[in-house]
PDB file of N, CA and C in Angstrom:
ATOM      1  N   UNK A   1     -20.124 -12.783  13.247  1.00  0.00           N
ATOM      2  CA  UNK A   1     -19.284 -12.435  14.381  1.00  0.00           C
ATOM      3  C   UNK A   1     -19.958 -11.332  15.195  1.00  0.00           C
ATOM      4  N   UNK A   2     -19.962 -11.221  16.630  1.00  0.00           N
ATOM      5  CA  UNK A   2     -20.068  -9.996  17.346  1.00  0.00           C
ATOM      6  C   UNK A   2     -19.839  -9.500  17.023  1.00  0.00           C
ATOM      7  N   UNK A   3     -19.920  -8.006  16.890  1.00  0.00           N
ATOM      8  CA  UNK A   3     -19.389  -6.829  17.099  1.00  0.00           C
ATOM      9  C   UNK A   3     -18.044  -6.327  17.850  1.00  0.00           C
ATOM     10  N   UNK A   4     -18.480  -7.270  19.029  1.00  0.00           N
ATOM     11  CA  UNK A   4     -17.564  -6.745  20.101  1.00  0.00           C
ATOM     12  C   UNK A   4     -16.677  -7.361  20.037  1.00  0.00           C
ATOM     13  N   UNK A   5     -16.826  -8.289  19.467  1.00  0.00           N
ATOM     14  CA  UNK A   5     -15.386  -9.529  18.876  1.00  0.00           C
ATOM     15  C   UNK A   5     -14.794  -8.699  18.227  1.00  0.00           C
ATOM     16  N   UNK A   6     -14.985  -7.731  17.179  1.00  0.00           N
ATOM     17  CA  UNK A   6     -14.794  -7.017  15.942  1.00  0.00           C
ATOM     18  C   UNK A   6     -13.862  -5.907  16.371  1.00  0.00           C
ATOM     19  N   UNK A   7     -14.326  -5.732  17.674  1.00  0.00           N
ATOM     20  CA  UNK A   7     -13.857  -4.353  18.113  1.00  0.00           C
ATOM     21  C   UNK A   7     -12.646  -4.885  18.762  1.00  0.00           C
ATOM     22  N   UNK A   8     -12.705  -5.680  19.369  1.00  0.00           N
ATOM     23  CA  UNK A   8     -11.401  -6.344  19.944  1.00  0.00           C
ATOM     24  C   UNK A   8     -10.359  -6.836  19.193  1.00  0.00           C
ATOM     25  N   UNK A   9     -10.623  -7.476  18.073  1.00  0.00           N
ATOM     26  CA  UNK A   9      -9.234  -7.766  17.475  1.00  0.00           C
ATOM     27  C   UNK A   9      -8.733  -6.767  16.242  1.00  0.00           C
ATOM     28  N   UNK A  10      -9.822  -5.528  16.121  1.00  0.00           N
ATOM     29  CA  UNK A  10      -9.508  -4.591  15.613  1.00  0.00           C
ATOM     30  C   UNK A  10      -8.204  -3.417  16.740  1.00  0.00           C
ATOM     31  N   UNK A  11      -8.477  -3.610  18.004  1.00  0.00           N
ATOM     32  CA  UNK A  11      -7.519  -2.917  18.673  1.00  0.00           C
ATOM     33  C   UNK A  11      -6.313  -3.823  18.803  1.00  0.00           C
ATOM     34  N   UNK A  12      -6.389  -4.942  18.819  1.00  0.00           N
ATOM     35  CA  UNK A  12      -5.066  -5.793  19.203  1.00  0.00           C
ATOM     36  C   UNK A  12      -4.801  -5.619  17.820  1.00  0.00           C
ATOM     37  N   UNK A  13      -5.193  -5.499  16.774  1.00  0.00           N
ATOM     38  CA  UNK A  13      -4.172  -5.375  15.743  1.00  0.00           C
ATOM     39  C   UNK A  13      -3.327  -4.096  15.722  1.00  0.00           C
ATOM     40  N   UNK A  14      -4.206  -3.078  16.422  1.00  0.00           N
ATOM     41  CA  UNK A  14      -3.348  -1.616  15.938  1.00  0.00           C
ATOM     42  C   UNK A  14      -2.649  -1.439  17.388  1.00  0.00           C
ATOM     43  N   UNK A  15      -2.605  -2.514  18.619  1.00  0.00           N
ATOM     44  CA  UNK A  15      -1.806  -2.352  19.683  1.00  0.00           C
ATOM     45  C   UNK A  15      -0.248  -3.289  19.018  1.00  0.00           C
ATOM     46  N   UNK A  16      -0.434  -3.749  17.861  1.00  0.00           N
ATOM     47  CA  UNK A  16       0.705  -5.121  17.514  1.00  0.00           C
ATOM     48  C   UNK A  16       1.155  -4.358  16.350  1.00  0.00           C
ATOM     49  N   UNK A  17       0.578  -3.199  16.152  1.00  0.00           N
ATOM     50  CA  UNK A  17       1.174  -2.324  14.694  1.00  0.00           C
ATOM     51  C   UNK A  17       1.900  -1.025  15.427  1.00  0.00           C
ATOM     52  N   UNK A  18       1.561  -0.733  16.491  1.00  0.00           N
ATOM     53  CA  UNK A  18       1.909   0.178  17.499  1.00  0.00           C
ATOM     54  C   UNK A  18       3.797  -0.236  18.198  1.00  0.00           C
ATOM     55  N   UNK A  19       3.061  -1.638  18.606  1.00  0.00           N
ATOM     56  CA  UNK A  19       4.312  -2.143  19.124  1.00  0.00           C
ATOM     57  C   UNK A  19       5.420  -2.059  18.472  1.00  0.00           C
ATOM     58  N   UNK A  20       5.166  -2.683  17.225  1.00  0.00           N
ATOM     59  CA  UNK A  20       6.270  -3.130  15.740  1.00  0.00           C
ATOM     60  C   UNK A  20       6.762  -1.456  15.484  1.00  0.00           C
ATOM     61  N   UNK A  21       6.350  -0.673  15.303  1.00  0.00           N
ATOM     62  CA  UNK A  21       6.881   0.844  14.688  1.00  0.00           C
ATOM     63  C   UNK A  21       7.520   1.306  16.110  1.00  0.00           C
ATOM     64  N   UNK A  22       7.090   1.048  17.224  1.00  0.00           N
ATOM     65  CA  UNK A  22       7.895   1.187  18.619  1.00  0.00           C
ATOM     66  C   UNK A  22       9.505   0.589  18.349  1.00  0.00           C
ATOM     67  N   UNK A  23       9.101  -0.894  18.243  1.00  0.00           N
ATOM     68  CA  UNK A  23      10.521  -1.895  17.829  1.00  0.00           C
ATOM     69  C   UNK A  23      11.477  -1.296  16.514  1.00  0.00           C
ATOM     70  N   UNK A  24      11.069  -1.262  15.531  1.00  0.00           N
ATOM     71  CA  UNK A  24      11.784  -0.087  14.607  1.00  0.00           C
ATOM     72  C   UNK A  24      11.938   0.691  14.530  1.00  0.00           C
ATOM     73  N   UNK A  25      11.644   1.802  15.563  1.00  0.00           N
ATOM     74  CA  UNK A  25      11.942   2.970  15.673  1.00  0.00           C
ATOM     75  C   UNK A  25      13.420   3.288  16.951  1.00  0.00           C
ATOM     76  N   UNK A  26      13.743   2.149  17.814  1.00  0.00           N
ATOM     77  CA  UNK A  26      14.061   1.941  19.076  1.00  0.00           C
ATOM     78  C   UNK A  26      15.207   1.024  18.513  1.00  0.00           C
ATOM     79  N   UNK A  27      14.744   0.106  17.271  1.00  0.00           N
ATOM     80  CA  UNK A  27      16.164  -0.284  16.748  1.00  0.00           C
ATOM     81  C   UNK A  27      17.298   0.858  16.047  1.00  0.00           C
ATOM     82  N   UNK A  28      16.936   1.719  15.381  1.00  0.00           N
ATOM     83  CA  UNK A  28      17.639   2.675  14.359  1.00  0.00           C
ATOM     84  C   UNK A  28      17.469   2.272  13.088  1.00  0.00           C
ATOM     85  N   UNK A  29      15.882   1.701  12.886  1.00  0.00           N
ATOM     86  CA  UNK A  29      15.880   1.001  11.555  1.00  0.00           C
ATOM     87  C   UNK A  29      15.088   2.307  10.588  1.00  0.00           C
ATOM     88  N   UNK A  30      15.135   3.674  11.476  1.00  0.00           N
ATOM     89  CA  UNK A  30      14.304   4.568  10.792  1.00  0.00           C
ATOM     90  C   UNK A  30      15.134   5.572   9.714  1.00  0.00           C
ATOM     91  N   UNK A  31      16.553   5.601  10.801  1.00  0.00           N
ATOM     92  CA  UNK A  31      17.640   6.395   9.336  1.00  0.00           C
ATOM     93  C   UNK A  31      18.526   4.920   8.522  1.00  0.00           C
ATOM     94  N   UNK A  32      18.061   3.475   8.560  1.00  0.00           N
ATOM     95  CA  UNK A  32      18.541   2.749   7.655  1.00  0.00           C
ATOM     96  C   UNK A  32      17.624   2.906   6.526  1.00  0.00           C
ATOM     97  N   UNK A  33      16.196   2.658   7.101  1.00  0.00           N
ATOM     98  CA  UNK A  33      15.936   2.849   5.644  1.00  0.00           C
ATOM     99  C   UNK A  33      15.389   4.771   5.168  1.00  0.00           C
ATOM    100  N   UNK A  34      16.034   5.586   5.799  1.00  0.00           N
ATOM    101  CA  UNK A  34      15.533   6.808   5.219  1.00  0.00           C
ATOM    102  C   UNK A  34      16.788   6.904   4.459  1.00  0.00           C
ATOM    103  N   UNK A  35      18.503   6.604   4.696  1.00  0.00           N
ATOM    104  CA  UNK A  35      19.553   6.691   4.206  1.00  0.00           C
ATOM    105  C   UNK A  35      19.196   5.953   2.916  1.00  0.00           C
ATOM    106  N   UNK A  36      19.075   4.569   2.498  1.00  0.00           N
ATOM    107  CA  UNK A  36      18.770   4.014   1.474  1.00  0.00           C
ATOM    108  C   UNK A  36      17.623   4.655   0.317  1.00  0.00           C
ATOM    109  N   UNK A  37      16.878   5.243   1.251  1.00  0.00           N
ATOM    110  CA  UNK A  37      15.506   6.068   0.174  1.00  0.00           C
ATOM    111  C   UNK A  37      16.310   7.153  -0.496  1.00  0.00           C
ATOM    112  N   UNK A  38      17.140   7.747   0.243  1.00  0.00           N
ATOM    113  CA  UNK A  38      17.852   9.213  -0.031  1.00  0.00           C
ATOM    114  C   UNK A  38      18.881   8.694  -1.086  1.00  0.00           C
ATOM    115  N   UNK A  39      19.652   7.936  -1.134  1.00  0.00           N
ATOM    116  CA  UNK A  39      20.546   6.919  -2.469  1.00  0.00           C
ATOM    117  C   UNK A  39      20.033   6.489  -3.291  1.00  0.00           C
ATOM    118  N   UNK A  40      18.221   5.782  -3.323  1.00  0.00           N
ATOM    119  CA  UNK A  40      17.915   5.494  -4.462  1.00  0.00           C
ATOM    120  C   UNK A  40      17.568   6.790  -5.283  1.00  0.00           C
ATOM    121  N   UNK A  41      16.915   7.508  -4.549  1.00  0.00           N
ATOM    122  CA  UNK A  41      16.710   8.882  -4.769  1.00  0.00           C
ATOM    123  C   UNK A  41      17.687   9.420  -5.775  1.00  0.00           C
ATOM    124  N   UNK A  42      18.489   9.782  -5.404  1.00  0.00           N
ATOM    125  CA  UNK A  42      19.824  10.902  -6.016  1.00  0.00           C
ATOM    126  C   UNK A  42      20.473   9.710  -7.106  1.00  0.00           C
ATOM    127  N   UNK A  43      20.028   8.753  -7.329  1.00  0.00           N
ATOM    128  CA  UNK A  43      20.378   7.292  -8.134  1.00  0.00           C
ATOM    129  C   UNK A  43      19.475   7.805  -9.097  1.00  0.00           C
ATOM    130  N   UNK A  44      18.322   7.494  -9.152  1.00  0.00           N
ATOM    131  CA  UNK A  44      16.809   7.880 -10.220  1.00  0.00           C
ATOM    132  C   UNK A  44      17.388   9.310 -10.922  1.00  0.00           C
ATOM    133  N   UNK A  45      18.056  10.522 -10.057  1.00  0.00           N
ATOM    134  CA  UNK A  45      18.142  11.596 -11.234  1.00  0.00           C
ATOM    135  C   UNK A  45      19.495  11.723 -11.234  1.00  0.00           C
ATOM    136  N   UNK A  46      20.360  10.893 -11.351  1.00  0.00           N
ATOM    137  CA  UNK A  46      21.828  10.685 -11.756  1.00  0.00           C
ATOM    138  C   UNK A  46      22.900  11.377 -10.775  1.00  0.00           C
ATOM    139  N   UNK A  47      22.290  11.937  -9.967  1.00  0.00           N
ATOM    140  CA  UNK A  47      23.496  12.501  -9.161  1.00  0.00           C
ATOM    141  C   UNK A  47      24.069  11.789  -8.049  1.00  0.00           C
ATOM    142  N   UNK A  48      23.522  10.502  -7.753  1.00  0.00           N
ATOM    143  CA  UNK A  48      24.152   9.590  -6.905  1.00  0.00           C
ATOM    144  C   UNK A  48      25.024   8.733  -8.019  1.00  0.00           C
TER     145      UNK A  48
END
């Protein structure tokens, strides 16, 4: 492969990983799953 091929679908991947954390961040999917981490959490040392 080129190089420059290399370089190109190396940025469209991190412009399509960019996008996606844009889209979940813009949904409210960032305190669904920080709420769930914080329950398994306090679950693991018995106080949930």
């Amino acid at each position: 492969m080129k190089r420059g091929l290399i370089h190109i679908i190396r940025a469209a991947c991190l412009a399509l990983g960019a996008v996606f954390v844009w889209l979940g961040l813009s949904g409210g999917e960032f305190t669904a799953v920080l709420q769930k981490a914080v329950k398994i959490c306090l679950e693991c040392i018995g106080i949930g």
